[in-house]
N, C-alpha and C. Protein backbone atom coordinates (compact mmCIF):
# COMPACT_ATOMS: atom_id res chain seq x y z
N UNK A 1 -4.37 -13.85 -19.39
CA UNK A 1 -3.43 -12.87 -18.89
C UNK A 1 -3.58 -12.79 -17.37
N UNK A 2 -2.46 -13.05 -16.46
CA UNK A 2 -2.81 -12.75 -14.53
C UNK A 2 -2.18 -11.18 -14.66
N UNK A 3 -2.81 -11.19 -13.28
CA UNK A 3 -2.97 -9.85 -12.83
C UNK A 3 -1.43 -9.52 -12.35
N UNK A 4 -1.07 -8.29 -12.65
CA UNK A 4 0.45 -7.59 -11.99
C UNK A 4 0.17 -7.95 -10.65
N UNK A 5 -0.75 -7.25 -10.11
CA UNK A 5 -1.27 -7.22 -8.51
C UNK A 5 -1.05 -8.57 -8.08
N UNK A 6 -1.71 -9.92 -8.56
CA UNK A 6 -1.86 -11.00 -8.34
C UNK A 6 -0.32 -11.50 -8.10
N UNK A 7 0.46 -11.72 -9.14
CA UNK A 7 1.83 -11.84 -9.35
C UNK A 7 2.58 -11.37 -8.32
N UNK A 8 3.14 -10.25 -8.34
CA UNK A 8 3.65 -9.15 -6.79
C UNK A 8 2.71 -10.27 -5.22
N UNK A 9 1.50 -10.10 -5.24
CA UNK A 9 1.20 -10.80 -3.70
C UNK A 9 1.73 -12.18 -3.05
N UNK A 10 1.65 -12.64 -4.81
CA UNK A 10 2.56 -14.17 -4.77
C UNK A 10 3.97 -14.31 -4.34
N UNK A 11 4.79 -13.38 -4.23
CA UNK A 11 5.92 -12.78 -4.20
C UNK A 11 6.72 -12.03 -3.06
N UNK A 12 5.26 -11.94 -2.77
CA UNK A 12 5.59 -11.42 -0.94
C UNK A 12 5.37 -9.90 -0.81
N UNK A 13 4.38 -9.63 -1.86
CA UNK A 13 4.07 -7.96 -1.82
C UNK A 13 3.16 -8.06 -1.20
N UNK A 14 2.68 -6.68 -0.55
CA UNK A 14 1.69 -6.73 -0.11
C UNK A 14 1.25 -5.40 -0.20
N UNK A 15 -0.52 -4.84 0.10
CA UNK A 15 -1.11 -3.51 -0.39
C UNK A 15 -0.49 -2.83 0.84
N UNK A 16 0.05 -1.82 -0.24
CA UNK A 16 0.64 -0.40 0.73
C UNK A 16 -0.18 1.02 0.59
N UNK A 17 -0.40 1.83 1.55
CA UNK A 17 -1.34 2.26 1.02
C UNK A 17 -0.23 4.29 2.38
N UNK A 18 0.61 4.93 1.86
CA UNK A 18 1.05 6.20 2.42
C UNK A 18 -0.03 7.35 2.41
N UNK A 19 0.26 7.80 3.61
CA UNK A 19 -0.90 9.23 3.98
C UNK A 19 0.69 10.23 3.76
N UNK A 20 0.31 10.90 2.50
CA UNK A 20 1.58 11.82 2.18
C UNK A 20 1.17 13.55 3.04
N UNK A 21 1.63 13.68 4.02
CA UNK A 21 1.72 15.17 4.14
C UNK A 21 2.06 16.23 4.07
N UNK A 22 2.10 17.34 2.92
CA UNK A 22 2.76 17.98 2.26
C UNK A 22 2.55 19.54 2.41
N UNK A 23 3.99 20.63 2.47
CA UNK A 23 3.40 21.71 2.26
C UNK A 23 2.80 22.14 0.99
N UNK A 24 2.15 23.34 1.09
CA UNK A 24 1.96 23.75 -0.55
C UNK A 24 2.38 24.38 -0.71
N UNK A 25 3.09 24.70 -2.23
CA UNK A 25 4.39 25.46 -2.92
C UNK A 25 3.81 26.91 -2.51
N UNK A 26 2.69 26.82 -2.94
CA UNK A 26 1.77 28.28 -3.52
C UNK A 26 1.41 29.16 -2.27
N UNK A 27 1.35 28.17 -0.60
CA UNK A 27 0.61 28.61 0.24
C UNK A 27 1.77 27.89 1.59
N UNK A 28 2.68 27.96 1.64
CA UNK A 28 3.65 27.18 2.73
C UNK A 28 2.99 26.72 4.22
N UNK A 29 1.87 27.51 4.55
CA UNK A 29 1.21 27.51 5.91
C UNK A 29 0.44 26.72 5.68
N UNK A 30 0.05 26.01 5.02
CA UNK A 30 -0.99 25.03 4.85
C UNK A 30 -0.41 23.38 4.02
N UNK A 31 -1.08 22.69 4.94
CA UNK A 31 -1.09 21.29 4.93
C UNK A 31 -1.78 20.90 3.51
N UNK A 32 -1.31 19.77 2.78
CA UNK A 32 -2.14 19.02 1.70
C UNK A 32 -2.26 17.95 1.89
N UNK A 33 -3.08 16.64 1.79
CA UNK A 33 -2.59 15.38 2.03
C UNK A 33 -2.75 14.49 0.95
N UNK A 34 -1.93 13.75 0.08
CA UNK A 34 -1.59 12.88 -0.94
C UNK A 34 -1.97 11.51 -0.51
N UNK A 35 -2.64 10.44 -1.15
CA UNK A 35 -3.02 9.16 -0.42
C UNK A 35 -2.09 8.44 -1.87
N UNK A 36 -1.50 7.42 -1.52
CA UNK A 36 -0.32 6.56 -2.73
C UNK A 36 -0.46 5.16 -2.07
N UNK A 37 -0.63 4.31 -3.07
CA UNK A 37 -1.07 3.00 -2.35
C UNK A 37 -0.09 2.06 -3.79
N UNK A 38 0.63 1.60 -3.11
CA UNK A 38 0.84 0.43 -4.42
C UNK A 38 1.12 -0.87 -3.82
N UNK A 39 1.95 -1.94 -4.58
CA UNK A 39 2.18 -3.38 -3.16
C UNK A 39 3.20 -3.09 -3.41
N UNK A 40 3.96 -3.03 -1.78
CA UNK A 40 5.48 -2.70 -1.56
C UNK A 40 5.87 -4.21 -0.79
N UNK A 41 6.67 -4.59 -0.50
CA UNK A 41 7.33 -5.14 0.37
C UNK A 41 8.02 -4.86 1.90
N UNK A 42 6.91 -5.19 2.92
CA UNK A 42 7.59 -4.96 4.12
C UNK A 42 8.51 -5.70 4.78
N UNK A 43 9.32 -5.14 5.94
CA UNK A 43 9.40 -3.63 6.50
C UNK A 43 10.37 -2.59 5.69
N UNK A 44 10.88 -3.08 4.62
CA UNK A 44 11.79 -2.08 3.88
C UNK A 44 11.09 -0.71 3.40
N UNK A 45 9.94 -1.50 2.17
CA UNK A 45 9.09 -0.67 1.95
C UNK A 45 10.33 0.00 0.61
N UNK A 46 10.68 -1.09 -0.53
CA UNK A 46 11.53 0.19 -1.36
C UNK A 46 10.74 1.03 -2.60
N UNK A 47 9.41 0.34 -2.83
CA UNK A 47 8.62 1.05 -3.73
C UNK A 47 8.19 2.44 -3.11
N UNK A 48 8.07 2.67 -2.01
CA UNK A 48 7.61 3.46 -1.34
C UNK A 48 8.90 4.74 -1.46
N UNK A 49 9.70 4.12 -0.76
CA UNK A 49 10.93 5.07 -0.60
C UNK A 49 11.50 4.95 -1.95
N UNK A 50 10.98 4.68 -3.05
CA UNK A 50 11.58 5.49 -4.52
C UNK A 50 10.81 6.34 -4.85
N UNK A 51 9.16 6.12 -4.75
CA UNK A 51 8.47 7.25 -4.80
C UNK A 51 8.92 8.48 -3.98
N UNK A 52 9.02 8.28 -2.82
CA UNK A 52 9.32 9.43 -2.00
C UNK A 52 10.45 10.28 -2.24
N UNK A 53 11.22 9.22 -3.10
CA UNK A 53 12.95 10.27 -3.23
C UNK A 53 12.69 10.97 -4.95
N UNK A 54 11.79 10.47 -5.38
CA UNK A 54 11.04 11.04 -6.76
C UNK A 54 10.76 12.13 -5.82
N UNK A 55 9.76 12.45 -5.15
CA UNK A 55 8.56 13.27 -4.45
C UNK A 55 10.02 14.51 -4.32
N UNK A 56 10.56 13.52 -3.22
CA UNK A 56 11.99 15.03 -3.01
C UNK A 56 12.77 15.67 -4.11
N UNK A 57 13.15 14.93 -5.15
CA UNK A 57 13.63 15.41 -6.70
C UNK A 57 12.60 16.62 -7.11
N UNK A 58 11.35 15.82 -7.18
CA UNK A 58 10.54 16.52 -8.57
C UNK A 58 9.10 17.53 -8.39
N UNK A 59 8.91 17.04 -7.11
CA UNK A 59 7.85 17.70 -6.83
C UNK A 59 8.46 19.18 -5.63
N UNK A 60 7.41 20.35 -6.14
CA UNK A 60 7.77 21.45 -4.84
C UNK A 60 7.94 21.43 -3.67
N UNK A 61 5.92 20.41 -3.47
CA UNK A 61 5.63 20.58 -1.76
C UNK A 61 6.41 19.88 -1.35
N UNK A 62 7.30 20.16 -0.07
CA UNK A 62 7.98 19.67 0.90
C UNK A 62 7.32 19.12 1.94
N UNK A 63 8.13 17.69 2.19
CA UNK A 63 7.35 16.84 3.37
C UNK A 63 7.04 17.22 4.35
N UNK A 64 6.09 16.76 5.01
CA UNK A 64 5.77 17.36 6.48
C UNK A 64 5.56 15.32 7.01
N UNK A 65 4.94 14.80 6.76
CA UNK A 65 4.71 13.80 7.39
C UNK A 65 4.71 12.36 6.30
N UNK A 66 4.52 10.93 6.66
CA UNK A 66 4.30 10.09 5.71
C UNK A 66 3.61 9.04 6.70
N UNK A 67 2.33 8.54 6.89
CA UNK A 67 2.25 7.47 7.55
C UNK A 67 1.87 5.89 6.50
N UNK A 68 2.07 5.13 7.28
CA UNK A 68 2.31 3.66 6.37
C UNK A 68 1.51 3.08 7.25
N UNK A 69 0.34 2.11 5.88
CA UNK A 69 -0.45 0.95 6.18
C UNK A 69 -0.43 -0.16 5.45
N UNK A 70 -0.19 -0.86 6.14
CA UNK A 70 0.43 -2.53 5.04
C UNK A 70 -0.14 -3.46 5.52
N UNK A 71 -0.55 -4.87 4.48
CA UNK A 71 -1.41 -5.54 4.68
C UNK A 71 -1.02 -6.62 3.49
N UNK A 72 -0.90 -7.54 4.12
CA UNK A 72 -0.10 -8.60 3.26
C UNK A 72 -1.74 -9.62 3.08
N UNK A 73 -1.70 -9.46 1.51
CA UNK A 73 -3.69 -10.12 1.13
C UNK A 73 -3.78 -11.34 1.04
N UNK A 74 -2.89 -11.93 0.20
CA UNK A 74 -2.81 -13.72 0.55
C UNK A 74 -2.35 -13.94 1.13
N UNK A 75 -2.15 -14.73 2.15
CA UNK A 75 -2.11 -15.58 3.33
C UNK A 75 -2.63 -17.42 3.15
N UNK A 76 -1.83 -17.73 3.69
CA UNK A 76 -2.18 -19.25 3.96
C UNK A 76 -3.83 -19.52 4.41
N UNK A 77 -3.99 -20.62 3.66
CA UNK A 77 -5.78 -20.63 3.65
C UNK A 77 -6.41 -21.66 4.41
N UNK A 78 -7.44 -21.17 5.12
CA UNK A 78 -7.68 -21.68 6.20
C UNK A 78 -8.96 -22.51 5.64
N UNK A 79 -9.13 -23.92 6.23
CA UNK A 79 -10.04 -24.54 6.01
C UNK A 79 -11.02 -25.57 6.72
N UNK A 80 -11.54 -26.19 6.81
CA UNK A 80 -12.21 -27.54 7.74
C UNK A 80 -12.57 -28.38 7.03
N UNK A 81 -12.56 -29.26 7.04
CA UNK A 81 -13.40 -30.48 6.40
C UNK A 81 -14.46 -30.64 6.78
N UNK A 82 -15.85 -30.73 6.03
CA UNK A 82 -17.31 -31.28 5.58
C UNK A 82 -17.34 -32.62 5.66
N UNK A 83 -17.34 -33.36 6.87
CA UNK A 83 -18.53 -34.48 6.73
C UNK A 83 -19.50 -35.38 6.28
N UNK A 84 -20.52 -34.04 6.42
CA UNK A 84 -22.05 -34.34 5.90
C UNK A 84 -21.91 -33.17 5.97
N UNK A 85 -23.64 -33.03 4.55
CA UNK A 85 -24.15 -32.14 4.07
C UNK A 85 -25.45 -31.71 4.70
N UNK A 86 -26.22 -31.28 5.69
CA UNK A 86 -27.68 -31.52 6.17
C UNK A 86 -28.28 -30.67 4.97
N UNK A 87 -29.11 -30.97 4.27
CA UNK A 87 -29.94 -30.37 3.33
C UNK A 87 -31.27 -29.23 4.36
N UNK A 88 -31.35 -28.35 4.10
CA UNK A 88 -32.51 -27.13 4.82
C UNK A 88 -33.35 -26.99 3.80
N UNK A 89 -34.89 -27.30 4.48
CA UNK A 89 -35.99 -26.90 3.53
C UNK A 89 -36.78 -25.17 3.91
């Protein structure tokens, strides 16, 4: 069985990882912060912005901020060629 994660990176996803900043329903003057990480696709980012339009539907706290960190994990692989082996005692 491969990995979802694995699949998606192959694909051109990459780890997304939102700093959600939120009021609280219960307490409006005060800040909460939500951390949501899944592999989105940049610079669109639409996994992100469906969560978020969920967040505006369904959830109370109202946005205050969202910052985005993305990081695309496979990448083209870097290598050298070996020669010789020197054996170390």
């Amino acid at each position: 069985m491969i990995d979802r994660a694995f699949i998606a990176q192959l694909n051109g996803y990459g780890l997304t990882t939102a700093e959600i900043h939120y009021y609280r329903p219960d307490a409006p003057s005060l800040l909460q912060l939500f951390l949501w990480q899944e592999y989105d696709l940049a610079p669109d980012f639409p996994v992100l912005f469906d969560f978020l339009d969920f967040w505006r539907r369904e959830i109370e706290g109202a946005l205050h901020s969202v910052r985005i960190a993305h990081k695309d994990l496979i990448g083209p692989a870097q290598w050298r060629a070996v020669r010789e082996i020197i054996p170390l005692q």
